[in-house]
Protein backbone atom coordinates (compact mmCIF):
# COMPACT_ATOMS: atom_id res chain seq x y z
CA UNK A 1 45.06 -50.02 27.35
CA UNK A 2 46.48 -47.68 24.56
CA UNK A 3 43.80 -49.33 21.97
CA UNK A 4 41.26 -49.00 24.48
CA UNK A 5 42.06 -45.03 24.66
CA UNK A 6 42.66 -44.61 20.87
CA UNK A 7 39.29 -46.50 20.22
CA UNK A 8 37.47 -43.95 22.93
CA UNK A 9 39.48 -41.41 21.08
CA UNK A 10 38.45 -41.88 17.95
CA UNK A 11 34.64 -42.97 18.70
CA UNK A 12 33.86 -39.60 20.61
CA UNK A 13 36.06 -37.48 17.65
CA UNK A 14 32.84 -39.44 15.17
CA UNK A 15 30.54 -38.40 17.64
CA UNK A 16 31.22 -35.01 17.61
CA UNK A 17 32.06 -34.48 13.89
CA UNK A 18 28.18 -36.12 13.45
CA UNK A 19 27.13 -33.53 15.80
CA UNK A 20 29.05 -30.85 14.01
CA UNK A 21 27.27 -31.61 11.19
CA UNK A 22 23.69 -32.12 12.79
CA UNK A 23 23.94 -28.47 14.03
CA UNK A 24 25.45 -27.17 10.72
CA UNK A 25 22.24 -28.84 9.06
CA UNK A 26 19.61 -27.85 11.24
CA UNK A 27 21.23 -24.09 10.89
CA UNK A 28 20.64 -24.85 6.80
CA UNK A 29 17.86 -25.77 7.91
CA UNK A 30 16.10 -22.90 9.96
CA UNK A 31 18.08 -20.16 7.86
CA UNK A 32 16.15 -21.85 4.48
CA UNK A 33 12.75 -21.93 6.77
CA UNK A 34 13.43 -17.85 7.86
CA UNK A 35 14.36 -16.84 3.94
CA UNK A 36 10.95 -18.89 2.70
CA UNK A 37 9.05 -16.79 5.12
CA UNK A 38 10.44 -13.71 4.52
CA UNK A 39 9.36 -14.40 0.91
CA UNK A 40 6.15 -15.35 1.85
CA UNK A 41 5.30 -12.42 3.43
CA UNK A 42 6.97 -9.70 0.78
CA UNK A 43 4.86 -11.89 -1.48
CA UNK A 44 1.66 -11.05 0.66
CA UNK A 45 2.57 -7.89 0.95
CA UNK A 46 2.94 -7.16 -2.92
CA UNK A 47 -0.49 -8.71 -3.53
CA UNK A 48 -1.97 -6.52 -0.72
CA UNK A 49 -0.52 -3.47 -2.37
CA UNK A 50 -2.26 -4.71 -6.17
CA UNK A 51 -5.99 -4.86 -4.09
CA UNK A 52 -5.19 -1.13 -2.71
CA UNK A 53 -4.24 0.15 -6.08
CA UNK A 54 -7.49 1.91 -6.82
CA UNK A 55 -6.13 2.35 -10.82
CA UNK A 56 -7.06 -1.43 -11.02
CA UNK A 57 -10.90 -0.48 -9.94
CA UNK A 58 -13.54 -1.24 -12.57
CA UNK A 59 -14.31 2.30 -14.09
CA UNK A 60 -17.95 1.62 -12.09
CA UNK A 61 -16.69 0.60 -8.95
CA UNK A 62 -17.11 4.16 -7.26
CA UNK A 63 -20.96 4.74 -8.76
CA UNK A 64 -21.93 1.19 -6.62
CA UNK A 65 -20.12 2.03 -3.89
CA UNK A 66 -21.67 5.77 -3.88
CA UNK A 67 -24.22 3.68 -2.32
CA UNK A 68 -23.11 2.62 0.52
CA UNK A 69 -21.53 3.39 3.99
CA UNK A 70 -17.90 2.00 5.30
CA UNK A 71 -18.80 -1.38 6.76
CA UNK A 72 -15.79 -0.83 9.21
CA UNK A 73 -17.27 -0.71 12.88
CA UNK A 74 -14.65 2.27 13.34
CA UNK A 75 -15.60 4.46 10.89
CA UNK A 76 -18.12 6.25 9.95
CA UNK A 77 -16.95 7.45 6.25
CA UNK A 78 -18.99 7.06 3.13
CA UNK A 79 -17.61 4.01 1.07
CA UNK A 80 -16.80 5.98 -2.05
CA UNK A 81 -14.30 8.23 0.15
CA UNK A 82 -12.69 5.62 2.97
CA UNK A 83 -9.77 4.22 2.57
CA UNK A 84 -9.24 2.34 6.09
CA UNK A 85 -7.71 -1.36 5.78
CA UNK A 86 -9.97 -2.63 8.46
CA UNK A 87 -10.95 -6.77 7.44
CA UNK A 88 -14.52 -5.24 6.40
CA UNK A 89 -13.45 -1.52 5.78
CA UNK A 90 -13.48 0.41 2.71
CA UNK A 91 -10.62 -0.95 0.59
CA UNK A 92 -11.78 -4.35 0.78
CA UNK A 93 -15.38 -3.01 0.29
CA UNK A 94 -13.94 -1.27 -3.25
CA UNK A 95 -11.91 -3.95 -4.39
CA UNK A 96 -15.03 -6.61 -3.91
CA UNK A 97 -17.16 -4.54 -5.82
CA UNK A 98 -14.66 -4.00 -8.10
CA UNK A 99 -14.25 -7.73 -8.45
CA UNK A 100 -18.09 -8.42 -8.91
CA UNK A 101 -18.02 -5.83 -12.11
CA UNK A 102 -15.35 -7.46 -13.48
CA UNK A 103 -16.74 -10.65 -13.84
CA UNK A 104 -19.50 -9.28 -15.21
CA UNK A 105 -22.05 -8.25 -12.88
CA UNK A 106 -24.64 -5.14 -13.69
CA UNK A 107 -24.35 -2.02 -11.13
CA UNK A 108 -27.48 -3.14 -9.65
CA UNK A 109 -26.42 -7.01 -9.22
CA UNK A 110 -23.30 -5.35 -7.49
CA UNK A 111 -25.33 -3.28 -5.24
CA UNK A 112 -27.49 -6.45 -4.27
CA UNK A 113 -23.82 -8.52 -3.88
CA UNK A 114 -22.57 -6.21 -1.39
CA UNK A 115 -25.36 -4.98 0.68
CA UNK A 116 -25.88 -8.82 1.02
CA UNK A 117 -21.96 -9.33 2.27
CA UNK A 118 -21.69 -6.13 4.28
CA UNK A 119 -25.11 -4.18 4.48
CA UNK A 120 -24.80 -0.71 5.52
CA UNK A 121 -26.62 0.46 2.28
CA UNK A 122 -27.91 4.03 2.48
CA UNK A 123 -31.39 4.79 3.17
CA UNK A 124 -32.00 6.50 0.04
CA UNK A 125 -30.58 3.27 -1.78
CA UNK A 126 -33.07 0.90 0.12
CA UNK A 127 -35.65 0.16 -2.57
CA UNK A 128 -32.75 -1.65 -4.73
CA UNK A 129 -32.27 -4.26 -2.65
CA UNK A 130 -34.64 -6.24 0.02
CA UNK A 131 -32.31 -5.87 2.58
CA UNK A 132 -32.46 -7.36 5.95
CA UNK A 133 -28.91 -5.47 7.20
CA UNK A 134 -28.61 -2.94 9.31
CA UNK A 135 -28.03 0.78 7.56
CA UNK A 136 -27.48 4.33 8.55
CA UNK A 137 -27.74 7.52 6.74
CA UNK A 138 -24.82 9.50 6.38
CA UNK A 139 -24.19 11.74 9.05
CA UNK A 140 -24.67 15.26 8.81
């Protein structure tokens, strides 16, 4: 009967050292998974900073986007002067255009480039482009 006991013993002492060390390695494991993710998102967040930097604008960025009006919905702002960080507001806006010029695009392919991926060109701007988007003047 003693073996019996001893054997019990021992066999659930195994099973709960192999626990012990399941939990310990799933903890490794979801403390590794939380630290990647904070990375990921500082990361992100760095690179977000970098497109809001307006000192890494291409010198013409602010003559295209002179322009045009904030696509934001919630805004009203011309583009040259918003900075909202709405998906289709004014920073993005800058740093497209700013991205077009850099790889090499004219002011006027620019201006075509964006009215064509946000619209909201200004009235007095219209005869650049054939544009199909809605615009508004800027308020007064």
């Amino acid at each position: 009967m003693s073996k019996k006991r001893n054997g019990k013993k021992m066999y659930s002492q195994k099973v709960s050292e192999v626990l012990k060390l399941k939990f310990l390695l799933l903890g490794v494991l979801f403390g590794l998974s939380v630290g990647l993710l904070a990375v990921v998102i500082v990361t992100s967040m760095n690179k977000s900073r970098v497109v809001h930097d307006s000192k890494n604008y291409h010198p013409a960025t602010y003559a295209v986007a002179e322009r045009f009006m904030c696509g934001c919905p919630d805004c009203d702002m011309e583009l040259r002067n918003c900075d909202c960080n709405h998906s289709e507001g004014g920073v993005y806006e800058l740093y497209y255009i700013s991205e077009r010029l850099q790889e090499g695009l004219s002011e006027e392919e620019a201006v075509t480039a964006v009215n064509e991926k946000f619209g909201r060109i200004k009235i007095k701007y219209q005869h650049m482009v054939n544009t199909s988007k809605l615009t508004r003047e800027i308020p007064k």
